[in-house]
N, C-alpha and C. Protein backbone atom coordinates (compact mmCIF):
# COMPACT_ATOMS: atom_id res chain seq x y z
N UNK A 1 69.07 120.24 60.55
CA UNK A 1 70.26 120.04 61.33
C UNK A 1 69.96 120.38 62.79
N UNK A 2 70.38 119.64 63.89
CA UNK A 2 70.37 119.92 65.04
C UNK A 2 71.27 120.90 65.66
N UNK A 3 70.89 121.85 66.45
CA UNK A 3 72.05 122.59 66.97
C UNK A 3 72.09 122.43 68.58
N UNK A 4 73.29 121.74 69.23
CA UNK A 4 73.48 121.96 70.67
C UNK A 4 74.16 122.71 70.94
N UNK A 5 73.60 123.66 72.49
CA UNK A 5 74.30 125.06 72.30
C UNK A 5 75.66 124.71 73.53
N UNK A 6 75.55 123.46 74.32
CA UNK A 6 76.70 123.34 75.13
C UNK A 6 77.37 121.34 74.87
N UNK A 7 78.14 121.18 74.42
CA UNK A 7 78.59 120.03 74.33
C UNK A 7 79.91 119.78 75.67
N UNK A 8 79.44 118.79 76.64
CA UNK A 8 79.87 118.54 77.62
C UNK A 8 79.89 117.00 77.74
N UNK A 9 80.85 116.25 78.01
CA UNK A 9 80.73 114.60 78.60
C UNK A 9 80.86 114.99 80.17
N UNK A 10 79.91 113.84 81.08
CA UNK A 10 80.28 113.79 81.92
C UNK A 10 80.95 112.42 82.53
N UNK A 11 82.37 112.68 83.07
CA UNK A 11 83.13 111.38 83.02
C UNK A 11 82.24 110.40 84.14
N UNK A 12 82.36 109.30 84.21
CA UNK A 12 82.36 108.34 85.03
C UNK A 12 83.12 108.45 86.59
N UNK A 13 82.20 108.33 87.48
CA UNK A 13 82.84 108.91 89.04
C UNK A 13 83.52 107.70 89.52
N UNK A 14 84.52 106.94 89.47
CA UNK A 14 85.25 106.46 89.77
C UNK A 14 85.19 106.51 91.55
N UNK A 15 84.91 105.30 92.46
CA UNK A 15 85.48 105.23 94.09
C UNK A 15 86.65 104.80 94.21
N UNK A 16 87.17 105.66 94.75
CA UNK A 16 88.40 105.56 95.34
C UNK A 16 88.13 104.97 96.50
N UNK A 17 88.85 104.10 96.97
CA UNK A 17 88.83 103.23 98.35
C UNK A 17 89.32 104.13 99.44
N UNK A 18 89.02 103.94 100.81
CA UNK A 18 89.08 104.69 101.85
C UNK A 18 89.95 103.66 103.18
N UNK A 19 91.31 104.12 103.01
CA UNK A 19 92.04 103.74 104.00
C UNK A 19 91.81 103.04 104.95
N UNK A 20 91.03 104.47 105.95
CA UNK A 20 91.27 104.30 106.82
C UNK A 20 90.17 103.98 107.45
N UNK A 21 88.98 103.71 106.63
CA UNK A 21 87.17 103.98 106.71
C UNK A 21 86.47 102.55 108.44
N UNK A 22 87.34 101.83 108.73
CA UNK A 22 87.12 101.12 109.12
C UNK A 22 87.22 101.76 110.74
N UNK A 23 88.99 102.34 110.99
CA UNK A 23 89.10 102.86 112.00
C UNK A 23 88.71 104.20 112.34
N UNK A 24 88.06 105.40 111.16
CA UNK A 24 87.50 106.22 111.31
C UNK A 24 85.81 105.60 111.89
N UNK A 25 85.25 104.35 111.58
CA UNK A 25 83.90 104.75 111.50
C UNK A 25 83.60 104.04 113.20
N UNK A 26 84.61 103.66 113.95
CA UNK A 26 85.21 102.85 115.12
C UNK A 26 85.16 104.06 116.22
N UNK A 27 86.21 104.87 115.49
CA UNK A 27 85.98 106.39 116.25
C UNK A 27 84.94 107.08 116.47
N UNK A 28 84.26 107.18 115.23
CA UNK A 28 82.35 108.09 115.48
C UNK A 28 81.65 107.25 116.24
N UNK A 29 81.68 105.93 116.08
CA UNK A 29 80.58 104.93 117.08
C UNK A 29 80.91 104.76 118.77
N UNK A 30 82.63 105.36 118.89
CA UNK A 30 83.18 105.44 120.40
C UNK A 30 82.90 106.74 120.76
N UNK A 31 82.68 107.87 120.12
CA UNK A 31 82.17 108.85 120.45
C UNK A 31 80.81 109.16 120.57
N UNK A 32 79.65 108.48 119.90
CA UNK A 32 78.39 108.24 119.95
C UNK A 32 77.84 107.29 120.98
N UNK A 33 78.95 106.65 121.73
CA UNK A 33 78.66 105.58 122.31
C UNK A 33 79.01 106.18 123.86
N UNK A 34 79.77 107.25 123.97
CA UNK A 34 80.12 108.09 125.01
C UNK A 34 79.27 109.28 124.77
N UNK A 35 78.98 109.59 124.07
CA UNK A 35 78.41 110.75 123.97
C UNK A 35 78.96 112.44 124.13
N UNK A 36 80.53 112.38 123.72
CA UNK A 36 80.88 113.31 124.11
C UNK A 36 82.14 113.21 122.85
N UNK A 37 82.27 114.24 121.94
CA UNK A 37 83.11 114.67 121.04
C UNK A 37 84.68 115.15 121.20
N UNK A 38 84.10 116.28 122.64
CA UNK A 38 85.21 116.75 123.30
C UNK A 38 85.59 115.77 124.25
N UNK A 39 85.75 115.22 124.72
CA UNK A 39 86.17 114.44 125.90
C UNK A 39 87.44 114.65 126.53
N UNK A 40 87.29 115.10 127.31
CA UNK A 40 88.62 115.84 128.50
C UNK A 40 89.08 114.34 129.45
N UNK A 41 88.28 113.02 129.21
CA UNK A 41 88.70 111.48 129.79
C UNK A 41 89.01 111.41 128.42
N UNK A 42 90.81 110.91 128.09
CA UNK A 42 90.93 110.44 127.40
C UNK A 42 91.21 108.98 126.94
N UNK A 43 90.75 108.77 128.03
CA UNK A 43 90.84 106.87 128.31
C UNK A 43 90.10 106.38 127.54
N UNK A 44 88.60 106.74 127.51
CA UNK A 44 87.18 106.33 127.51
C UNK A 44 87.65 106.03 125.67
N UNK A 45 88.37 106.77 124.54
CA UNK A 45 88.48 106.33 123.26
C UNK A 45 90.01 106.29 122.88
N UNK A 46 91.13 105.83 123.93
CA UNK A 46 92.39 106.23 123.21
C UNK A 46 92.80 104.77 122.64
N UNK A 47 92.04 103.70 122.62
CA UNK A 47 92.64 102.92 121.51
C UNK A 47 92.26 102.75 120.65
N UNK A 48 90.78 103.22 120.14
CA UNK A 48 90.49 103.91 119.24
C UNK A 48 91.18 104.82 117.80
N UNK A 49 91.55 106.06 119.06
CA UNK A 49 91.95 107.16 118.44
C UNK A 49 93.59 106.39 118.10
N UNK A 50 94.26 105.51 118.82
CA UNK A 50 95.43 105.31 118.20
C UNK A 50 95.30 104.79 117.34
N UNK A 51 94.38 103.72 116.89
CA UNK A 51 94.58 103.06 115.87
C UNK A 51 93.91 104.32 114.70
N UNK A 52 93.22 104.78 114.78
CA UNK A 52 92.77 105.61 113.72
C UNK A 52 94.16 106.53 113.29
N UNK A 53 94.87 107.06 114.20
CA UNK A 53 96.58 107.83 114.30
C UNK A 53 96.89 106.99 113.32
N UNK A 54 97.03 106.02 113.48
CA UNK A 54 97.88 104.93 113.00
C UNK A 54 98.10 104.14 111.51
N UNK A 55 96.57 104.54 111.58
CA UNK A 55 96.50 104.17 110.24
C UNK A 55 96.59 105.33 109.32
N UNK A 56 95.84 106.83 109.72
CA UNK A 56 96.38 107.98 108.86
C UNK A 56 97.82 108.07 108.91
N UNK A 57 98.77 107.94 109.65
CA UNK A 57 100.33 108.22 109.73
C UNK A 57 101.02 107.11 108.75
N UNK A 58 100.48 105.86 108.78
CA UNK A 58 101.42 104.58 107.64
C UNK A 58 100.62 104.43 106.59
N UNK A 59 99.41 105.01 106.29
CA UNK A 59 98.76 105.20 104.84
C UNK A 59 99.34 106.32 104.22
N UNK A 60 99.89 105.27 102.06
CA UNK A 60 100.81 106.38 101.66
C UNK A 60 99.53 107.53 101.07
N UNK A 61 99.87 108.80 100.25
CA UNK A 61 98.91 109.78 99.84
C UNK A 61 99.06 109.24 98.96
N UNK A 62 97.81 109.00 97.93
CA UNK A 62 97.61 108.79 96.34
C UNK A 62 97.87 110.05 95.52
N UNK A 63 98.39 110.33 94.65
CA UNK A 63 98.33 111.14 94.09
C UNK A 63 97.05 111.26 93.02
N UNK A 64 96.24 112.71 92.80
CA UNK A 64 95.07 112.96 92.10
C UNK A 64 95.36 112.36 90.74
N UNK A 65 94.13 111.47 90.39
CA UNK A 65 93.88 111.45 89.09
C UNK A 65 94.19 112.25 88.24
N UNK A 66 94.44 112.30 87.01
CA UNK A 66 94.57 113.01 85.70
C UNK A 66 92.68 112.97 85.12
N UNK A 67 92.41 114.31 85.43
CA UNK A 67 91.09 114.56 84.15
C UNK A 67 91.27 114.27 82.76
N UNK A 68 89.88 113.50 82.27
CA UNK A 68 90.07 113.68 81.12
C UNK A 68 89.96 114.67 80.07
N UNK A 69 90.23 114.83 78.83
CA UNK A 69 90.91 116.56 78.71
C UNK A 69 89.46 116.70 77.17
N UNK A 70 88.80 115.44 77.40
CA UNK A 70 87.18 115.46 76.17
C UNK A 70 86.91 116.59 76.34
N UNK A 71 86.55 116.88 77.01
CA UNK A 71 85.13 118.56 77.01
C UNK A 71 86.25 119.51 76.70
N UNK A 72 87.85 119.74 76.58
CA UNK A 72 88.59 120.33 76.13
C UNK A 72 88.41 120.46 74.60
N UNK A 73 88.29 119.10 73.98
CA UNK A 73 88.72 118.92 72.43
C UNK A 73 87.07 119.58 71.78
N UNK A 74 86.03 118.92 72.70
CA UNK A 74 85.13 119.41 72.29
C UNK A 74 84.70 120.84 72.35
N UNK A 75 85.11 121.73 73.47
CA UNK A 75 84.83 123.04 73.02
C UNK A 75 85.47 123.67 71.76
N UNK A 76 86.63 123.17 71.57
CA UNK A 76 87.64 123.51 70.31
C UNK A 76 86.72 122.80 69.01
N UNK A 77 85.90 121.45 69.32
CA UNK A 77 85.24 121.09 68.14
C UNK A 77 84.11 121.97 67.69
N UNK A 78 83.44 122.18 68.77
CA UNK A 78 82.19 123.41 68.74
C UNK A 78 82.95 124.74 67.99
N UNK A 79 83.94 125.55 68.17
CA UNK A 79 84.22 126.77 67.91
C UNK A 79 84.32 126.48 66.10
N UNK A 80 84.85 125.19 66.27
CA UNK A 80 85.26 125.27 64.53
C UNK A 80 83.89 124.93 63.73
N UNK A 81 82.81 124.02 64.42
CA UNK A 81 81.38 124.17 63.69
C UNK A 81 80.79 125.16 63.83
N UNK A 82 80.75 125.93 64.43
CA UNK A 82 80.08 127.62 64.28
C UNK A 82 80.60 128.20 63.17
């Protein structure tokens, strides 16, 4: 008989899609492209930064997935084969 001493599934990582990934990655390349993070000119990225505003403020929140509750049933299956 085989004995495993930890019985675990690991679920499938599921991507979740990213909003806003288009006007965030718009923002790092206007800041890489200025070279300055802080920027005290706020000219140099503010239509940028609005549209990035813009899209975090009218994107709704997803609510978290539900885990699946396997490695639950299975520790309870393990206790009762011991």
């Amino acid at each position: 008989m085989v004995h495993i001493a930890n019985v675990k599934v690991r679920p499938t990582k599921l991507t979740r899609p990213s909003p806003c990934k288009v006007e965030l990655v718009s923002m790092l390349g206007c800041w890489a492209a200025t070279g300055d993070v802080l920027s005290a000119d706020a000219s140099r990225c503010k239509e940028v930064a609005d549209a990035l505003f813009k899209c975090m403020r009218t994107t709704p929140v997803h609510p978290k997935p539900q885990r699946p509750a396997i490695n639950y049933h299975l520790s309870k299956l393990q206790r009762k084969v011991k």
